[in-house]
Protein backbone atom coordinates (compact mmCIF):
# COMPACT_ATOMS: atom_id res chain seq x y z
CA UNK A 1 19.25 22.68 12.11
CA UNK A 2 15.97 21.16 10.81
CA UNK A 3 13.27 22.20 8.79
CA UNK A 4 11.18 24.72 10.25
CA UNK A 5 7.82 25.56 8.59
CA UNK A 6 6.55 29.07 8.74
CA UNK A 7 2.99 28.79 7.23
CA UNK A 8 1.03 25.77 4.84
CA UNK A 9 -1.89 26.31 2.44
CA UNK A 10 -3.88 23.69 1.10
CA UNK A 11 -3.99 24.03 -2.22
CA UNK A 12 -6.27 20.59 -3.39
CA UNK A 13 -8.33 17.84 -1.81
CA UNK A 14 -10.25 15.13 -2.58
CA UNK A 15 -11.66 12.42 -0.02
CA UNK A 16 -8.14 10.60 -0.65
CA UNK A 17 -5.72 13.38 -0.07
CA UNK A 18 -4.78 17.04 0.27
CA UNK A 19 -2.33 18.80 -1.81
CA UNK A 20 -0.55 21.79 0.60
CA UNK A 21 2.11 24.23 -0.45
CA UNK A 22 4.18 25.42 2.97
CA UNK A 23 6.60 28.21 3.61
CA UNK A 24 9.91 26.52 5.18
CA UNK A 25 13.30 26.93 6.34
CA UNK A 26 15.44 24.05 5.25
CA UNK A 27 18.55 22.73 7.20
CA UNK A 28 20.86 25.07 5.66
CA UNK A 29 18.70 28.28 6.80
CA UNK A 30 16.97 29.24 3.67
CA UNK A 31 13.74 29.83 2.50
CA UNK A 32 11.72 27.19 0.55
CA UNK A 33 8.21 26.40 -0.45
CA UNK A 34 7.72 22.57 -0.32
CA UNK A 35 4.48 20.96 -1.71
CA UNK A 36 3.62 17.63 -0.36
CA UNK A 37 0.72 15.10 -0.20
CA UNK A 38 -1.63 14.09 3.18
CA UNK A 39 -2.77 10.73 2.32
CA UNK A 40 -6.44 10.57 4.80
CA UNK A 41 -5.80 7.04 4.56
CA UNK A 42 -3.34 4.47 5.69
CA UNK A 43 -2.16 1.62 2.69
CA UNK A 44 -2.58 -1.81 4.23
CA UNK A 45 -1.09 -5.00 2.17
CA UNK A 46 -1.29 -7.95 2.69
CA UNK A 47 0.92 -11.09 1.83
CA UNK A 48 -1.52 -13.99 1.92
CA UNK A 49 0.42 -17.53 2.78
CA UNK A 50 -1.06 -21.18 2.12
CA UNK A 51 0.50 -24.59 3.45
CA UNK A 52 1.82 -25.21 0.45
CA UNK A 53 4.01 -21.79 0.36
CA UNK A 54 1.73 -20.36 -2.29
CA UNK A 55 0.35 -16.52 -2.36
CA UNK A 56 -2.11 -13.94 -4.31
CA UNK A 57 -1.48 -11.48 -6.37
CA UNK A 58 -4.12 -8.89 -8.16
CA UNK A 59 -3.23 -7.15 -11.25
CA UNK A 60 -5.56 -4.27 -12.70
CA UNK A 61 -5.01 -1.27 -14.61
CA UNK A 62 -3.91 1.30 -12.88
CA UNK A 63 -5.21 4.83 -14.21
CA UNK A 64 -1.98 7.10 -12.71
CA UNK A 65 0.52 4.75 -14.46
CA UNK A 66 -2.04 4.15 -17.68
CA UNK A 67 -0.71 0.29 -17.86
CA UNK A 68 -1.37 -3.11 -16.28
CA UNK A 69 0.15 -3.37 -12.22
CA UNK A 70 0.51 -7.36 -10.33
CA UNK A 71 0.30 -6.29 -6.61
CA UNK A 72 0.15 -7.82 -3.24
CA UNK A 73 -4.03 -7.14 -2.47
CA UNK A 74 -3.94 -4.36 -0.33
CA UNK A 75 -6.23 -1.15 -0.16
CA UNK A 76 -6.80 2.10 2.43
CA UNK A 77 -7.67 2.40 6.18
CA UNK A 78 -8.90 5.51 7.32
CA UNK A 79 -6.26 7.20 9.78
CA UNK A 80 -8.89 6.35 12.76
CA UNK A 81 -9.53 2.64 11.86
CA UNK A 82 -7.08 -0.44 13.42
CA UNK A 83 -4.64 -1.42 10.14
CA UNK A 84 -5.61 -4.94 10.86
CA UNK A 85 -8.93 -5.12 10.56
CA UNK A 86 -9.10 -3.13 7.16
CA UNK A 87 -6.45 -5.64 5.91
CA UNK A 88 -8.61 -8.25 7.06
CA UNK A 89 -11.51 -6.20 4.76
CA UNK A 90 -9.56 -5.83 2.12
CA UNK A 91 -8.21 -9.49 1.92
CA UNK A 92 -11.88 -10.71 1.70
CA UNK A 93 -12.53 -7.82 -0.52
CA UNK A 94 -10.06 -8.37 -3.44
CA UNK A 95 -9.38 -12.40 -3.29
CA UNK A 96 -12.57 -13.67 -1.42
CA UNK A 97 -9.74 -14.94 1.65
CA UNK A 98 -10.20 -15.01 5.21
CA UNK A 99 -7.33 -16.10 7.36
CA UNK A 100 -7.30 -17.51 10.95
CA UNK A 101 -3.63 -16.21 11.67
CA UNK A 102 -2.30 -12.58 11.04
CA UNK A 103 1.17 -10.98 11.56
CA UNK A 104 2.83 -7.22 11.30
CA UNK A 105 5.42 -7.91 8.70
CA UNK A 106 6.45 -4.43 8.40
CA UNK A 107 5.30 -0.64 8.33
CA UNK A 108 6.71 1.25 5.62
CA UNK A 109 6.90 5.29 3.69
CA UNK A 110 5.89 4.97 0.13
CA UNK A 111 8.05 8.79 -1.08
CA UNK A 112 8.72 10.18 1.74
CA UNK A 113 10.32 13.02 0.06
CA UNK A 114 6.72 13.92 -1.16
CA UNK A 115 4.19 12.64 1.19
CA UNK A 116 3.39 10.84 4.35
CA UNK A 117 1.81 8.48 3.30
CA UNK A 118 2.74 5.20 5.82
CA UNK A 119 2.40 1.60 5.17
CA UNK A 120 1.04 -1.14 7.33
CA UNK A 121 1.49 -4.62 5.64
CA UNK A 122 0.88 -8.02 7.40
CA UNK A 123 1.05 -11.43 6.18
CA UNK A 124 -1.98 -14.04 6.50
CA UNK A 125 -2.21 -17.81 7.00
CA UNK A 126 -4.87 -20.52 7.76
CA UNK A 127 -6.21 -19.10 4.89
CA UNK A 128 -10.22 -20.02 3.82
CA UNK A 129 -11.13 -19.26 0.58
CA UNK A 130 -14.94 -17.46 -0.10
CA UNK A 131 -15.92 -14.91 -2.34
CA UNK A 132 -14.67 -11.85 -3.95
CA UNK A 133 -16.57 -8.23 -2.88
CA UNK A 134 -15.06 -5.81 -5.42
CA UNK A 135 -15.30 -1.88 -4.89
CA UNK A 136 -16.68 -0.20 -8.28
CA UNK A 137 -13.77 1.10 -8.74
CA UNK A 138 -12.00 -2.19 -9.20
CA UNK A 139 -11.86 -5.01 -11.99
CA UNK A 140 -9.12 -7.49 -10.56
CA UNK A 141 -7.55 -10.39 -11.64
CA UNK A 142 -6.60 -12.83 -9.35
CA UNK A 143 -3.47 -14.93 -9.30
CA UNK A 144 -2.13 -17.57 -6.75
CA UNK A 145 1.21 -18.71 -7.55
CA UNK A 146 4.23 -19.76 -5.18
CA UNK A 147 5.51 -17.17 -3.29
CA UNK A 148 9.19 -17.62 -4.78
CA UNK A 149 7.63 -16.76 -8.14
CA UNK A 150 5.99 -14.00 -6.66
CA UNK A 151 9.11 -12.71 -5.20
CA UNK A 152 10.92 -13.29 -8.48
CA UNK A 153 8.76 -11.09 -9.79
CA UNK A 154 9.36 -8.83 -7.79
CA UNK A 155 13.47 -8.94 -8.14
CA UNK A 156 13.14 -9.04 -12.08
CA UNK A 157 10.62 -5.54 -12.38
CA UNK A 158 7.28 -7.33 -13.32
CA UNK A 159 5.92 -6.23 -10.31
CA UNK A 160 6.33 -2.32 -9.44
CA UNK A 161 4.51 -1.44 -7.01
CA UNK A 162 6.71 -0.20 -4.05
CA UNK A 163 4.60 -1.81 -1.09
CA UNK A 164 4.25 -5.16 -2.85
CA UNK A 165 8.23 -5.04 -3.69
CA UNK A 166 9.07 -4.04 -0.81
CA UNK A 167 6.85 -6.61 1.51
CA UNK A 168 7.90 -9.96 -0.94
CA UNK A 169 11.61 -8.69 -0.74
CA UNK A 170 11.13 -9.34 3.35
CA UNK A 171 9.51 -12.70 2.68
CA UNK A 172 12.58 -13.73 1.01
């Protein structure tokens, strides 16, 4: 048997996300109420790739965690907006880099237990450096450093961030 859901409520939203509350059956045939998060946006990331096998990070403070985060530069995509061209905003966005050659390096779930929030993240080369277009919301520090460190990083808990752990683990 799988879950069957009887009714949902929302019970918050934002322009980000909705918090609902549903009614559900779970596999064994009881009765549950499960909350979970709707992202309205997609995550893109983005693991940007010189010549010389170097990438970018960006560390800010991140207000949910209340500490200091080194991530792969990434940002949202509306649900109704191609993955690749808002990682090709964001890119430019947070590091000032264009690229001339994009791939799919993998689509992920960040908790799937709790949302659905998916994942697109691609990797960029050809790479053209120009300038930096912040959001208000953002005050970034940028970082290029060879991709082994990066990944290192990742492996030893200095960077936490489940996309950006998850995307340098597959560059390995």
């Amino acid at each position: 048997m799988s879950w069957k859901k009887l009714s949902s409520r929302l019970v918050w939203e934002n322009d980000w996300l909705g918090v609902y509350e549903d009614d559900v059956i779970n596999p064994g045939g009881g009765r549950n109420r499960y909350g979970h998060v709707h992202f309205k946006n997609r995550a893109v990331a983005i693991v940007p790739l010189d010549d010389d096998g170097d990438t970018w990070l960006v560390g800010q403070d991140r207000y949910t965690l209340g500490e200091w985060s080194w991530e792969l530069p990434m940002g949202g995509a509306p649900l109704d907006e191609d993955p690749l061209a808002a990682a090709k905003r964001e890119l430019r966005e947070e590091t000032g880099l264009t690229a001339g050659d994009w791939s799919e390096l993998m689509r992920l779930h960040t908790s799937n237990s709790i949302t659905d929030e998916v994942g697109v993240v691609f990797v960029a080369r050809n790479l053209t450096q120009g300038a930096t277009d912040f959001e208000e919301t953002e005050d970034l520090e940028i970082r290029k450093l060879p991709l082994a460190e990066a990944v290192a990083m990742a492996r030893n808990g200095e960077i936490t961030d489940a996309i950006s752990v998850a995307a340098l683990l597959r560059m390995d």
